[in-house]
Protein backbone atom coordinates (compact mmCIF):
# COMPACT_ATOMS: atom_id res chain seq x y z
CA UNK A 1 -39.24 20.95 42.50
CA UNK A 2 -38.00 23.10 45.25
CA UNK A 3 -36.20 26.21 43.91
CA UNK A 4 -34.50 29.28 45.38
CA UNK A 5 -31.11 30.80 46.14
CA UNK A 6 -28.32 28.76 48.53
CA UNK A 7 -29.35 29.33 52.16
CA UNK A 8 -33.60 29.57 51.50
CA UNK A 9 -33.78 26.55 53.47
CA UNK A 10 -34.47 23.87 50.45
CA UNK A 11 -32.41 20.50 51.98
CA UNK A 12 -33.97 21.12 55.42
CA UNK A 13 -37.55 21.29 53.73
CA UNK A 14 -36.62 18.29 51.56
CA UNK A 15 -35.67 16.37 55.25
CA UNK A 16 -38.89 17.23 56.69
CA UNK A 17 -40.73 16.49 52.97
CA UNK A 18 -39.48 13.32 53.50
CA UNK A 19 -40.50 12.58 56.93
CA UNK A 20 -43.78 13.79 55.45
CA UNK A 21 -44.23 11.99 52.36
CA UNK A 22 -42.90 8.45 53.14
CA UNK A 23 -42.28 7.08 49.91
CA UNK A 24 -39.83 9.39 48.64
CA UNK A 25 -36.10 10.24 46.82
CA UNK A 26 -34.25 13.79 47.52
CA UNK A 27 -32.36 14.61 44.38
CA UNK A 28 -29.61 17.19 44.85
CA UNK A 29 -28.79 19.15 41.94
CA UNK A 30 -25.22 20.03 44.33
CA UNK A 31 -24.59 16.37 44.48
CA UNK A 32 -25.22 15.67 40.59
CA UNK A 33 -22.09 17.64 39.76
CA UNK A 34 -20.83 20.63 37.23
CA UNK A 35 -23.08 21.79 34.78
CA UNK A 36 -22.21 19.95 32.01
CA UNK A 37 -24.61 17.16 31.82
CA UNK A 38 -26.37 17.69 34.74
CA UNK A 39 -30.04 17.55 33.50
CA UNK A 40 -28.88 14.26 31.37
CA UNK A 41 -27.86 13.12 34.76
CA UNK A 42 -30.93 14.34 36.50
CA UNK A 43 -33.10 12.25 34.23
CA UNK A 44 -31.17 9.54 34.30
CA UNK A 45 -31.69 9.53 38.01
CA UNK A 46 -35.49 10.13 37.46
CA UNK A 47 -35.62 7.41 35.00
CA UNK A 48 -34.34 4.89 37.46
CA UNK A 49 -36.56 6.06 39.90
CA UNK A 50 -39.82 5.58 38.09
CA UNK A 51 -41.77 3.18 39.45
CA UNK A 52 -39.62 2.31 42.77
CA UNK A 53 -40.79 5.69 44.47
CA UNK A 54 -43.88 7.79 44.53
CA UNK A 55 -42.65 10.68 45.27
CA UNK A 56 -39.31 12.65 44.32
CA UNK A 57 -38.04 15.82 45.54
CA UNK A 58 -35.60 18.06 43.45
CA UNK A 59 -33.70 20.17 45.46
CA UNK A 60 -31.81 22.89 43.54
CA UNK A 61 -31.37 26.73 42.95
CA UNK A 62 -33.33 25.96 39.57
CA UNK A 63 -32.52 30.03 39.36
CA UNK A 64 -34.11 30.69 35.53
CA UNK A 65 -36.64 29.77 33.65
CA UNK A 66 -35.54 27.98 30.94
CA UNK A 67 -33.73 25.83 33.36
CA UNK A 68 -37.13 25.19 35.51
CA UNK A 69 -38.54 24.16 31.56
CA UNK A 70 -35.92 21.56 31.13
CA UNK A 71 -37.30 19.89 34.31
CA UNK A 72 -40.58 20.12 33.12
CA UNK A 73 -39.91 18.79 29.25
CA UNK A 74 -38.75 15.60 31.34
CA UNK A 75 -42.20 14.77 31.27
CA UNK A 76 -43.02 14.22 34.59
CA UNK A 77 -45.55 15.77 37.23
CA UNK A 78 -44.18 18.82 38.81
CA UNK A 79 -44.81 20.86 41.62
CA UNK A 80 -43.09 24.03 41.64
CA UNK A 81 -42.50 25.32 45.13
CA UNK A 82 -40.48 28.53 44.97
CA UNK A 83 -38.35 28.97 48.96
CA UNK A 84 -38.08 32.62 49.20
CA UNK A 85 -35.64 34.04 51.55
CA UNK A 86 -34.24 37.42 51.82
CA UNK A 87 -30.09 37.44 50.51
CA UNK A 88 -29.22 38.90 53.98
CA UNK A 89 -30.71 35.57 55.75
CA UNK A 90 -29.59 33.58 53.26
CA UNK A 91 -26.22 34.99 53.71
CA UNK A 92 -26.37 33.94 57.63
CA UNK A 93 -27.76 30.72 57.14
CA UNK A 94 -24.88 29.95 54.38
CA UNK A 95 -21.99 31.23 56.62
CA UNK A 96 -23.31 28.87 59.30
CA UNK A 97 -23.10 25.82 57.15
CA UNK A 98 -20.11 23.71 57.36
CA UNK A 99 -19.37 23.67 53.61
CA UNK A 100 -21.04 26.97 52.48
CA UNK A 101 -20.61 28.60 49.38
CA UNK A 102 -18.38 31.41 48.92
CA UNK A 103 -20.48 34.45 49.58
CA UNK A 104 -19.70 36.00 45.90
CA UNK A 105 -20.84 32.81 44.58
CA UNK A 106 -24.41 33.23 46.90
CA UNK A 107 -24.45 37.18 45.53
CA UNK A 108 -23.98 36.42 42.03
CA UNK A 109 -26.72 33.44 42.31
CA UNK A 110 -28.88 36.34 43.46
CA UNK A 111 -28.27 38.87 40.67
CA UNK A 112 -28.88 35.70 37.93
CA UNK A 113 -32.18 34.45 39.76
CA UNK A 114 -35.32 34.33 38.06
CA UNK A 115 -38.07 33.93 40.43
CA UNK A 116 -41.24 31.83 39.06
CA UNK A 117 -43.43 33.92 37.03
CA UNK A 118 -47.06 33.76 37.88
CA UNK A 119 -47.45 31.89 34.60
CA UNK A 120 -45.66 29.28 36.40
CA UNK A 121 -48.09 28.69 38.64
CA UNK A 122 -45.29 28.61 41.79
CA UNK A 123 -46.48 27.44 45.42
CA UNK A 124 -44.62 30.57 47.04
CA UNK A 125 -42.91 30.03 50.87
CA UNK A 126 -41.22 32.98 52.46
CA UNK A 127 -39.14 30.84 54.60
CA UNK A 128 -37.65 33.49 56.60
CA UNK A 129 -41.20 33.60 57.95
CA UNK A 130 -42.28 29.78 57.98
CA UNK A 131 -40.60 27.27 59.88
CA UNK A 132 -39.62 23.90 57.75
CA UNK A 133 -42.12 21.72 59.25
CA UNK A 134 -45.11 24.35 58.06
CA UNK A 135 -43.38 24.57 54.63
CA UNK A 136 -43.58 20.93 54.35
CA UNK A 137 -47.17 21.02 55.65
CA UNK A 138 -48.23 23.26 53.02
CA UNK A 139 -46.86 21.55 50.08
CA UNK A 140 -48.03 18.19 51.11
CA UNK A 141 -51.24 19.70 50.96
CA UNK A 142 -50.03 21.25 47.60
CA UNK A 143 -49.19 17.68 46.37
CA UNK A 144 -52.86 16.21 47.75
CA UNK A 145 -54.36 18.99 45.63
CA UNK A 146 -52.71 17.94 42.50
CA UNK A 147 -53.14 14.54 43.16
CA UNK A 148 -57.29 14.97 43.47
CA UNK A 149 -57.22 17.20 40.61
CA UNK A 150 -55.20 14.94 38.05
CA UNK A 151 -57.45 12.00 39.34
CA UNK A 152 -60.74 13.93 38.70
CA UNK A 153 -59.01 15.21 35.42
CA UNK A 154 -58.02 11.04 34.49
CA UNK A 155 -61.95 10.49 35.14
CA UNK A 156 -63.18 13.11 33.21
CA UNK A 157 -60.20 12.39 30.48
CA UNK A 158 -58.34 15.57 31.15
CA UNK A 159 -55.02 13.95 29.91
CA UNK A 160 -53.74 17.53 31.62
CA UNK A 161 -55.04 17.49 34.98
CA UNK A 162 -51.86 15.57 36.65
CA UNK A 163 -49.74 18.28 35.97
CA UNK A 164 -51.69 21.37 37.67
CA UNK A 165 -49.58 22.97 40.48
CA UNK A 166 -50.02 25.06 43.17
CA UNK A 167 -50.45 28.89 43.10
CA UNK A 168 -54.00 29.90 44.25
CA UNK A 169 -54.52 32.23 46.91
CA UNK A 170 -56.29 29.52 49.04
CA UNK A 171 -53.18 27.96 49.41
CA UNK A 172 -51.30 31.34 50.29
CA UNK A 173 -49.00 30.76 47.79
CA UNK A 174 -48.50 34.54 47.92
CA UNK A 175 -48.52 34.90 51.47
CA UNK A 176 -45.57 34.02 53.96
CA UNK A 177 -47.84 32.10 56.75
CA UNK A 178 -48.89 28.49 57.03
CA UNK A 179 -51.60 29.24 54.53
């Protein structure tokens, strides 16, 4: 689940995720339509995914909490990978797009966002630092990690260990480099 305001550079990391991951879907929360239904429609689209692709990508603001939980009550696996980006350079990279959203819209985003808790165990990318391709790099890595842990957790019968995430400091979650 990639998370952050408009303009922190989560489509172009999902592009290079993909090139990345092979076997994978991009879903757009912008492309799912209005709020009203949207996370019936998001599992809905998960559901007929299961099975046909290893990996998925969600690509959204995700911008509270309780919305990042109703991803998680889904049931599935998830990586949380917050794309933090100063407003000012999410600003410019949002006026450059050819269908950006209204710069109000970007500002009020920004006052309403929750960042991931620690408790959430994010993997944290300051992408005004790190270019796509090293974002990608580092949560492919992320996703290796949880994949070795929630195998050695399915050995050991630690029904738990698929869904560990990201967040140490080896991984520089905290930092802004290529970890």
């Amino acid at each position: 689940m990639l998370c952050g305001l408009p303009g922190s550079g989560k489509s172009t990391v999902a592009a290079e995720l993909v090139r990345r991951l092979g076997d994978v879907e991009v879903i757009a929360t912008d492309v799912i339509g209005g709020r009203a239904g949207r996370y019936t429609k998001l599992r809905r689209q998960l559901e007929g995914l299961a099975g046909r692709r290893r990996y998925v990508v969600l690509d959204g603001t995700f911008f509270s909490r309780d919305v990042r939980d109703e991803v998680r009550k889904m049931g599935y696996p998830v990586l949380l990978t917050y794309l933090k980006c100063p407003l000012g350079v999410c600003l410019e990279r949002n006026e450059a797009r050819r269908a950006g959203i209204p710069i109000k819209g970007v500002i009020g985003m920004q006052r309403r966002f929750e960042p991931p808790g620690d408790d959430e165990r994010p993997l944290v990318i300051q992408t005004d630092r790190t270019d796509p391709e090293a974002a990608a790099r580092r949560i492919y890595r992320a996703v290796v990690r949880t994949q070795a842990a929630g195998a050695r957790g399915a050995d050991s019968g630690d029904s738990k260990g698929s869904e560990q995430q990201g967040g140490t400091a080896e991984d520089g979650s905290n930092s802004g480099g290529d970890g």
